[in-house]
N, C-alpha and C. Protein backbone atom coordinates (compact mmCIF):
# COMPACT_ATOMS: atom_id res chain seq x y z
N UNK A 1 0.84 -1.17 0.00
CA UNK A 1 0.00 0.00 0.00
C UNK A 1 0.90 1.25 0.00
N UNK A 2 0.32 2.24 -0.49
CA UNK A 2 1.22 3.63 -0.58
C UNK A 2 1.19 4.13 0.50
N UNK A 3 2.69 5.13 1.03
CA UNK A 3 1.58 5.66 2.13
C UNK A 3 1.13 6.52 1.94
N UNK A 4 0.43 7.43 0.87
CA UNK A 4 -0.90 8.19 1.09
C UNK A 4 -2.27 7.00 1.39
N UNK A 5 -2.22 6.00 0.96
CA UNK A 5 -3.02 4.99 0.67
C UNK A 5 -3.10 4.90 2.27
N UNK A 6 -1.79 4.56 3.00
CA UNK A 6 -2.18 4.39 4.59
C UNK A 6 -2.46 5.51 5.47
N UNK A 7 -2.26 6.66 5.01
CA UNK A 7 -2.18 7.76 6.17
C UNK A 7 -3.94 7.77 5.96
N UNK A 8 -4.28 7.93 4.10
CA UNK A 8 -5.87 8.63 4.43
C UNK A 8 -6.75 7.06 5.00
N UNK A 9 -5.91 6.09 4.79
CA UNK A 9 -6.76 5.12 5.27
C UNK A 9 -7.06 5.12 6.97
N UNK A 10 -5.99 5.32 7.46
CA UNK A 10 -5.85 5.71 9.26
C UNK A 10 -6.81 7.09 9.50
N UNK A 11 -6.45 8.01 8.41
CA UNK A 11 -7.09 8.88 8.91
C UNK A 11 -8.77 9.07 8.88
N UNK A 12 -9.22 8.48 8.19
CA UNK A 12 -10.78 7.82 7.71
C UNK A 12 -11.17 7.19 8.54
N UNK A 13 -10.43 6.34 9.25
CA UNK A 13 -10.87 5.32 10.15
C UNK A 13 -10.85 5.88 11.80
N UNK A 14 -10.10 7.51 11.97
CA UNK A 14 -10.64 7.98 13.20
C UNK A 14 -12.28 8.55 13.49
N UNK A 15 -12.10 8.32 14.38
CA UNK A 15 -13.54 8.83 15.66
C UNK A 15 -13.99 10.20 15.23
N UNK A 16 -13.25 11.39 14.84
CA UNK A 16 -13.10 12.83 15.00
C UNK A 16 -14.16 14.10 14.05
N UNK A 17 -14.69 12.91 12.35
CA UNK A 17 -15.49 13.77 11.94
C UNK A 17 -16.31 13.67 12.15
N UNK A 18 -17.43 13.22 13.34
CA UNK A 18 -18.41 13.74 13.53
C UNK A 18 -19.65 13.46 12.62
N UNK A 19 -20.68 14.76 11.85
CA UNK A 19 -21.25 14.05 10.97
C UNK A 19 -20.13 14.81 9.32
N UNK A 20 -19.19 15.12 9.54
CA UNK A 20 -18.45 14.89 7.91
C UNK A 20 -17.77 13.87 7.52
N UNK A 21 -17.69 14.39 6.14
CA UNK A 21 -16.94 13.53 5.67
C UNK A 21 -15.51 14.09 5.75
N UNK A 22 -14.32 13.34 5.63
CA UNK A 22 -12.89 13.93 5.45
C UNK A 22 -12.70 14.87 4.50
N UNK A 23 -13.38 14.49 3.56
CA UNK A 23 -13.60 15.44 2.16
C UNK A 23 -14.11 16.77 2.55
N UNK A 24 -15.63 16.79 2.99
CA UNK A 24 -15.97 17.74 3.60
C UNK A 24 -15.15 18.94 4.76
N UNK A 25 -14.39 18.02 5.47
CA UNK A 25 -13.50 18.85 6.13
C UNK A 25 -12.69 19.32 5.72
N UNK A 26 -11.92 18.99 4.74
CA UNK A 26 -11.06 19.42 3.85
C UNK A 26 -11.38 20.39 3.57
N UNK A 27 -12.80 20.89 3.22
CA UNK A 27 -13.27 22.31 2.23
C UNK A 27 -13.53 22.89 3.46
N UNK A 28 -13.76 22.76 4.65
CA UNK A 28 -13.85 23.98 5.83
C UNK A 28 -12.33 24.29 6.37
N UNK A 29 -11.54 23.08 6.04
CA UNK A 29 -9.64 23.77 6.51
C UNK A 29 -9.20 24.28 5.56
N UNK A 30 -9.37 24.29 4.07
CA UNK A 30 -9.28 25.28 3.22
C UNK A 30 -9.55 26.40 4.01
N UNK A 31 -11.17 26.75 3.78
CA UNK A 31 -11.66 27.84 3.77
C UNK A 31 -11.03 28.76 4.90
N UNK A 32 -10.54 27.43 5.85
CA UNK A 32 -10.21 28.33 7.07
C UNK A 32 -9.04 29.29 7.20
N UNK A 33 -8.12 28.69 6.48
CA UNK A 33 -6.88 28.98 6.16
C UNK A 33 -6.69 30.38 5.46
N UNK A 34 -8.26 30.69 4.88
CA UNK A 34 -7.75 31.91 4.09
C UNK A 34 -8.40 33.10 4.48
N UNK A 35 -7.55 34.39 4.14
CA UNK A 35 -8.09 35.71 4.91
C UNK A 35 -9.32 35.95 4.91
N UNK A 36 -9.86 35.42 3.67
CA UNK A 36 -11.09 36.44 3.22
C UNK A 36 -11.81 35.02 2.43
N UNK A 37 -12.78 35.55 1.86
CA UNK A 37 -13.90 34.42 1.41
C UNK A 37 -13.19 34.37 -0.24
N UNK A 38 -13.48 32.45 -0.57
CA UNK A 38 -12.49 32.71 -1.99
C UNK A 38 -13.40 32.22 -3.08
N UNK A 39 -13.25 32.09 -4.20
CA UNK A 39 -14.02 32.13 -5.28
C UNK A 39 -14.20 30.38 -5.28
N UNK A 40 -15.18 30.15 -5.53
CA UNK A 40 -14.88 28.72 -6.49
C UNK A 40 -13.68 27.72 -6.80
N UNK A 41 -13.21 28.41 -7.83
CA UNK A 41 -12.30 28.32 -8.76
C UNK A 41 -11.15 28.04 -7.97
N UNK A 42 -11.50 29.42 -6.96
CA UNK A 42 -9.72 29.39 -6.31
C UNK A 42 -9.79 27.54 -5.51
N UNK A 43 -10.75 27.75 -4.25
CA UNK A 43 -10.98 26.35 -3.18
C UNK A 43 -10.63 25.24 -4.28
N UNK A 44 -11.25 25.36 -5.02
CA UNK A 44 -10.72 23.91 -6.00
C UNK A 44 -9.38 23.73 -6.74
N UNK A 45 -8.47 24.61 -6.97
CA UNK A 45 -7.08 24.44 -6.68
C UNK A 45 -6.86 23.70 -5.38
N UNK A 46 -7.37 23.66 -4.09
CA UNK A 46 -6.45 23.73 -3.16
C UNK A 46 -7.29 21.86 -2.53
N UNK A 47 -7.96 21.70 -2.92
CA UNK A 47 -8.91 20.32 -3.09
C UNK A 47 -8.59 18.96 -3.82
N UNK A 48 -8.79 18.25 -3.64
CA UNK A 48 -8.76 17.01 -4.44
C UNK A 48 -9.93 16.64 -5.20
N UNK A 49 -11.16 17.17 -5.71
CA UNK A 49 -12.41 17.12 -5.79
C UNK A 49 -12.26 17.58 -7.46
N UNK A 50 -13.48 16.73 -8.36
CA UNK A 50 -13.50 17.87 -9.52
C UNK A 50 -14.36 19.20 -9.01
N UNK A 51 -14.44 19.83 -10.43
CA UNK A 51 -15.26 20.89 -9.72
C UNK A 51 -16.82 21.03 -9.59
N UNK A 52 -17.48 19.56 -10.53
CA UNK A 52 -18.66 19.32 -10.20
C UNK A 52 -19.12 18.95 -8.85
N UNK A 53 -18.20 17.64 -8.66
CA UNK A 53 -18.24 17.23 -7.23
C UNK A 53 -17.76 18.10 -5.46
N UNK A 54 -17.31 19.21 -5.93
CA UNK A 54 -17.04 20.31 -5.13
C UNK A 54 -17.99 21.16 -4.73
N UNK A 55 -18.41 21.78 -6.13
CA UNK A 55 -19.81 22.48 -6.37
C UNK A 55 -21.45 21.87 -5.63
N UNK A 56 -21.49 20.45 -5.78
CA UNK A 56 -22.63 19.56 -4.66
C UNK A 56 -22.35 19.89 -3.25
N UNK A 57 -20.85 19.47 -2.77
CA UNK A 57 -20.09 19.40 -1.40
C UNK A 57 -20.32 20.28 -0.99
N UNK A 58 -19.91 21.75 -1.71
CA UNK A 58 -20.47 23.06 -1.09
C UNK A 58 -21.78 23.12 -0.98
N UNK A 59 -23.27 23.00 -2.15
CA UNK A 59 -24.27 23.07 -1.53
C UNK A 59 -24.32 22.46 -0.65
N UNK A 60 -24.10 21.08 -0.04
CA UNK A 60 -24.43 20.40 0.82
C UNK A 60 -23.91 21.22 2.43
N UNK A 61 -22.80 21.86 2.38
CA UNK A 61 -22.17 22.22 3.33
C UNK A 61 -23.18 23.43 3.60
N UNK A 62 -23.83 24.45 2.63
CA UNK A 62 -24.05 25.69 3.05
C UNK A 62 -25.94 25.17 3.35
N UNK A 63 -26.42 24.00 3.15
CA UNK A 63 -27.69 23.89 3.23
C UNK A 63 -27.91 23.43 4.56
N UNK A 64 -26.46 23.16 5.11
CA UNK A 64 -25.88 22.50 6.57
C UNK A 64 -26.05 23.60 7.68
N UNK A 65 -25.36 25.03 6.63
CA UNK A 65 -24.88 26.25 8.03
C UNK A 65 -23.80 26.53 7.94
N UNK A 66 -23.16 25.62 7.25
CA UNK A 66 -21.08 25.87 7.90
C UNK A 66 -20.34 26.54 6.68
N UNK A 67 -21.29 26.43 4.98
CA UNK A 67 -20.29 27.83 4.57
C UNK A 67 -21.05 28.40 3.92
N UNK A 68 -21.24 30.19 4.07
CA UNK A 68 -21.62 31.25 3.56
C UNK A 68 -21.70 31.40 1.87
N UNK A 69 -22.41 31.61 1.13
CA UNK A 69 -21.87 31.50 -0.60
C UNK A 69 -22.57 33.20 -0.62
N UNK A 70 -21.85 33.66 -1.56
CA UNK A 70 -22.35 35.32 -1.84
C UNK A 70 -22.07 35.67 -2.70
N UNK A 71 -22.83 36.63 -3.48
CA UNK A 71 -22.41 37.45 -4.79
C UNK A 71 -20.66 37.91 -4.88
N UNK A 72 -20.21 37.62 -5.82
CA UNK A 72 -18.83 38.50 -6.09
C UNK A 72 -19.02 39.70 -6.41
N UNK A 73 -18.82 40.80 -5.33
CA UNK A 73 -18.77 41.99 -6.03
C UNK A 73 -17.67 42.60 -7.19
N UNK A 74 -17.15 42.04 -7.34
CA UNK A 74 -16.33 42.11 -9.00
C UNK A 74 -16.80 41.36 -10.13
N UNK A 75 -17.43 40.21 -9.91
CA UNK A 75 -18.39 39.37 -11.12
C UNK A 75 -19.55 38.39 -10.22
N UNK A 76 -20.79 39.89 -11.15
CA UNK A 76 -21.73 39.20 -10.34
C UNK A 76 -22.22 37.65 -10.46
N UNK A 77 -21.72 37.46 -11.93
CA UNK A 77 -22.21 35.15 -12.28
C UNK A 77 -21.31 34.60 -11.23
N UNK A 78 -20.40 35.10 -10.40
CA UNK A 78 -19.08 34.66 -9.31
C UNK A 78 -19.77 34.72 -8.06
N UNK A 79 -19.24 33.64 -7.45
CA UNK A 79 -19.93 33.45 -5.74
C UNK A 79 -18.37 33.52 -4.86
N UNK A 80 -18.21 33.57 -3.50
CA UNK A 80 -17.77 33.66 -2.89
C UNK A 80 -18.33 33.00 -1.77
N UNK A 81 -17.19 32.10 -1.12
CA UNK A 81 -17.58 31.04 -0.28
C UNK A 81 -16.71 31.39 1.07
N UNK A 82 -16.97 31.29 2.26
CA UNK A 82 -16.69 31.89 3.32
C UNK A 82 -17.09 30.45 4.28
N UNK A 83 -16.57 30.42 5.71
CA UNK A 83 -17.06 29.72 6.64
C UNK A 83 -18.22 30.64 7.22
N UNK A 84 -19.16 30.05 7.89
CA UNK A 84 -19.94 30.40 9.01
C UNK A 84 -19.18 30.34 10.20
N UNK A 85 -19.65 31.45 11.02
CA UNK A 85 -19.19 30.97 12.80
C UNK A 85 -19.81 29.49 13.20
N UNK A 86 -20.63 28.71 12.24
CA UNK A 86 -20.88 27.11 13.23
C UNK A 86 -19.79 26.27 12.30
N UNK A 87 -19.31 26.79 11.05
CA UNK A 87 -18.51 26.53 10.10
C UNK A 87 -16.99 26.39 10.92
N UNK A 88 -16.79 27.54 11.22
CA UNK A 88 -15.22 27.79 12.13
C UNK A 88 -15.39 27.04 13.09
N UNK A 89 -16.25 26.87 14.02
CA UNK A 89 -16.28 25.83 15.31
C UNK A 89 -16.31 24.78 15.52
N UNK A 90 -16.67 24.05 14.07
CA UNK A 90 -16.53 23.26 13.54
C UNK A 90 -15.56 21.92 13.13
N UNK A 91 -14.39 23.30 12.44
CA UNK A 91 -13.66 22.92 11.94
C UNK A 91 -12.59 23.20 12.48
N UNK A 92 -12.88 23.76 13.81
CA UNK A 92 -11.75 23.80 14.86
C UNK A 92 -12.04 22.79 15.74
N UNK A 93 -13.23 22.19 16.25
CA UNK A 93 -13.54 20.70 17.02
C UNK A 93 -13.13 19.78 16.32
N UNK A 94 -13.10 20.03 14.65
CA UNK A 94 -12.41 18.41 14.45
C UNK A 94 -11.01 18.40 14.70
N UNK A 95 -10.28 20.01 14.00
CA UNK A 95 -8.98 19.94 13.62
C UNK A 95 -8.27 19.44 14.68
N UNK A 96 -8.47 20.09 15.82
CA UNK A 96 -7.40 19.60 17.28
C UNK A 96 -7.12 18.22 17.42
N UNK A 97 -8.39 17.37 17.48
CA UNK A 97 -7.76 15.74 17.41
C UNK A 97 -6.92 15.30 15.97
N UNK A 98 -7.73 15.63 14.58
CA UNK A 98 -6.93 15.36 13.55
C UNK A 98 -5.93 15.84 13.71
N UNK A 99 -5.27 16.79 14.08
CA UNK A 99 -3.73 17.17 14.30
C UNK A 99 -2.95 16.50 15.00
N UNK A 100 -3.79 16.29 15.99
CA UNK A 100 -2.76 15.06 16.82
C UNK A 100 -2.71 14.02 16.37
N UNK A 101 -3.58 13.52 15.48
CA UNK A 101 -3.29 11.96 14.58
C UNK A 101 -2.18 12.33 13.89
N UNK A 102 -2.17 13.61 13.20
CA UNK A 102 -1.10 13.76 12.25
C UNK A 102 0.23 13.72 12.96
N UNK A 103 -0.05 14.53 13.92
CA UNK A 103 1.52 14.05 14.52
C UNK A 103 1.90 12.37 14.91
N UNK A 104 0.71 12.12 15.50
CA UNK A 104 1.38 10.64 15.29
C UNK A 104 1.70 9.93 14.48
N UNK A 105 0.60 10.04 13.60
CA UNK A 105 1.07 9.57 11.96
C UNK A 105 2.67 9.64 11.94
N UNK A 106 3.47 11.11 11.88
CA UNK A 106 4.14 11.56 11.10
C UNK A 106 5.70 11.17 12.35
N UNK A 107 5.03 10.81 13.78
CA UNK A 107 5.88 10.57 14.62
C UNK A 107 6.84 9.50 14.49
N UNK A 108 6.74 8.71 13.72
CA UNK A 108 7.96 7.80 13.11
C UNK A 108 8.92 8.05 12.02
N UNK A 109 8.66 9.67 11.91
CA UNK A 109 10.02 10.33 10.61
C UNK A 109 10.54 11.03 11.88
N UNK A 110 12.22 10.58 11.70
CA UNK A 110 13.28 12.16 12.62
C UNK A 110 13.01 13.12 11.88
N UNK A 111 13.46 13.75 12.82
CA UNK A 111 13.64 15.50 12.58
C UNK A 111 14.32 15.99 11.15
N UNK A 112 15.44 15.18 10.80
CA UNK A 112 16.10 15.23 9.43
C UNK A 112 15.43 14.56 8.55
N UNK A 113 14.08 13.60 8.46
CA UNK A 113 13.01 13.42 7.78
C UNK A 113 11.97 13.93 7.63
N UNK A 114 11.71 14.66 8.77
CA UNK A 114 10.60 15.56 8.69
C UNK A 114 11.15 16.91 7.81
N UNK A 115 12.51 17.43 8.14
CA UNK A 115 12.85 18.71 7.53
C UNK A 115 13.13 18.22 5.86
N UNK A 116 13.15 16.71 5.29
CA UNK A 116 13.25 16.68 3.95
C UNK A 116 11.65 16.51 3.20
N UNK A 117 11.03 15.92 4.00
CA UNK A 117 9.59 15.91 3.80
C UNK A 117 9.09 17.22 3.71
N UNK A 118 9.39 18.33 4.17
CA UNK A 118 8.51 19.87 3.79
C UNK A 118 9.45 20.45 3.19
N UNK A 119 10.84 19.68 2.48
CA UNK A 119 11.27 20.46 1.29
C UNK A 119 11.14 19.74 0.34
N UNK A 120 10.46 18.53 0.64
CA UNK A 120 10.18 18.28 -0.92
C UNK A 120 8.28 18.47 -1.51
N UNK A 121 7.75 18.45 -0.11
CA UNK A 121 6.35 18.96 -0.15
C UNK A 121 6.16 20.47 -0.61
N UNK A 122 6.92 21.50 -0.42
CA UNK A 122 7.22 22.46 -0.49
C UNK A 122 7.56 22.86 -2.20
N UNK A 123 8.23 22.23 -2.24
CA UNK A 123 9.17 21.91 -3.87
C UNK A 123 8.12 21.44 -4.51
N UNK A 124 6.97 20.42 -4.60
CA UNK A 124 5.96 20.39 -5.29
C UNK A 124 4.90 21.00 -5.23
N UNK A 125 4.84 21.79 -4.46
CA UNK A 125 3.43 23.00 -4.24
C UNK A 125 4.23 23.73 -5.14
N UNK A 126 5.29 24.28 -5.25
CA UNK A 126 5.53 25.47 -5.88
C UNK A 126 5.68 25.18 -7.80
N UNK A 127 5.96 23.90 -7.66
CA UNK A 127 5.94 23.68 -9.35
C UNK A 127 4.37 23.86 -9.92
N UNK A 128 3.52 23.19 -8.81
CA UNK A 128 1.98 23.41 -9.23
C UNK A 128 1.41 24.74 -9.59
N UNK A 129 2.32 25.77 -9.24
CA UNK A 129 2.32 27.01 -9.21
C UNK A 129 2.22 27.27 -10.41
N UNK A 130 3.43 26.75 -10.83
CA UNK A 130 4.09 27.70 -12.03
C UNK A 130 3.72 27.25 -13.37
């Protein structure tokens, strides 16, 4: 098995989302992460989702409470997707335990594995860039 194959498999198999899905959480630690409310277009760069199947996830999420959708005031056919305050509380009750899985997860790389692991994680975010 790969280990992305084992980490999302461990990580699927914790106690911590509640009623989401991992997927679903994914699009509220996006959202969370960013200053301001982001387009569509943008969240699905930062996703594993097409953008049909993103586009459902979000209705489903905002018919829930947990994310805001609103006119773009620069293009009004453009929405803008935001957390809710039950959105942020949310996704701060799951994150704290998922973080600590991650560290455990990740607690069997040293320190000189962990520092080559976020330069080479690092090194492929930025080619996606360009």
């Amino acid at each position: 098995m790969t280990a992305y194959a084992v980490l999302m498999k461990r990580f699927n198999a914790e106690d911590v989302w509640g009623e989401l899905s991992m997927r679903e959480y994914d699009v509220l630690y996006t959202l969370s992460k960013c200053d301001g409310p982001l387009r569509m277009s943008e969240l699905n760069r930062h996703v594993l989702l097409s953008q049909p199947a993103l586009s459902r996830m979000v209705d489903r999420l905002v018919d829930r409470g947990l994310v805001d959708r609103c006119t773009d005031p620069g293009d009004r056919r453009g929405v803008r997707l935001s957390l809710t305050p039950a959105g942020r509380k949310t996704q701060q009750e799951i994150g704290r335990p998922h973080a600590r899985s991650v560290t455990r997860a990740l607690g069997v790389l040293t320190p000189r594995e962990l520092d080559q692991l976020a330069a080479i994680c690092g090194k492929l975010s930025q080619s996606e860039e360009q």
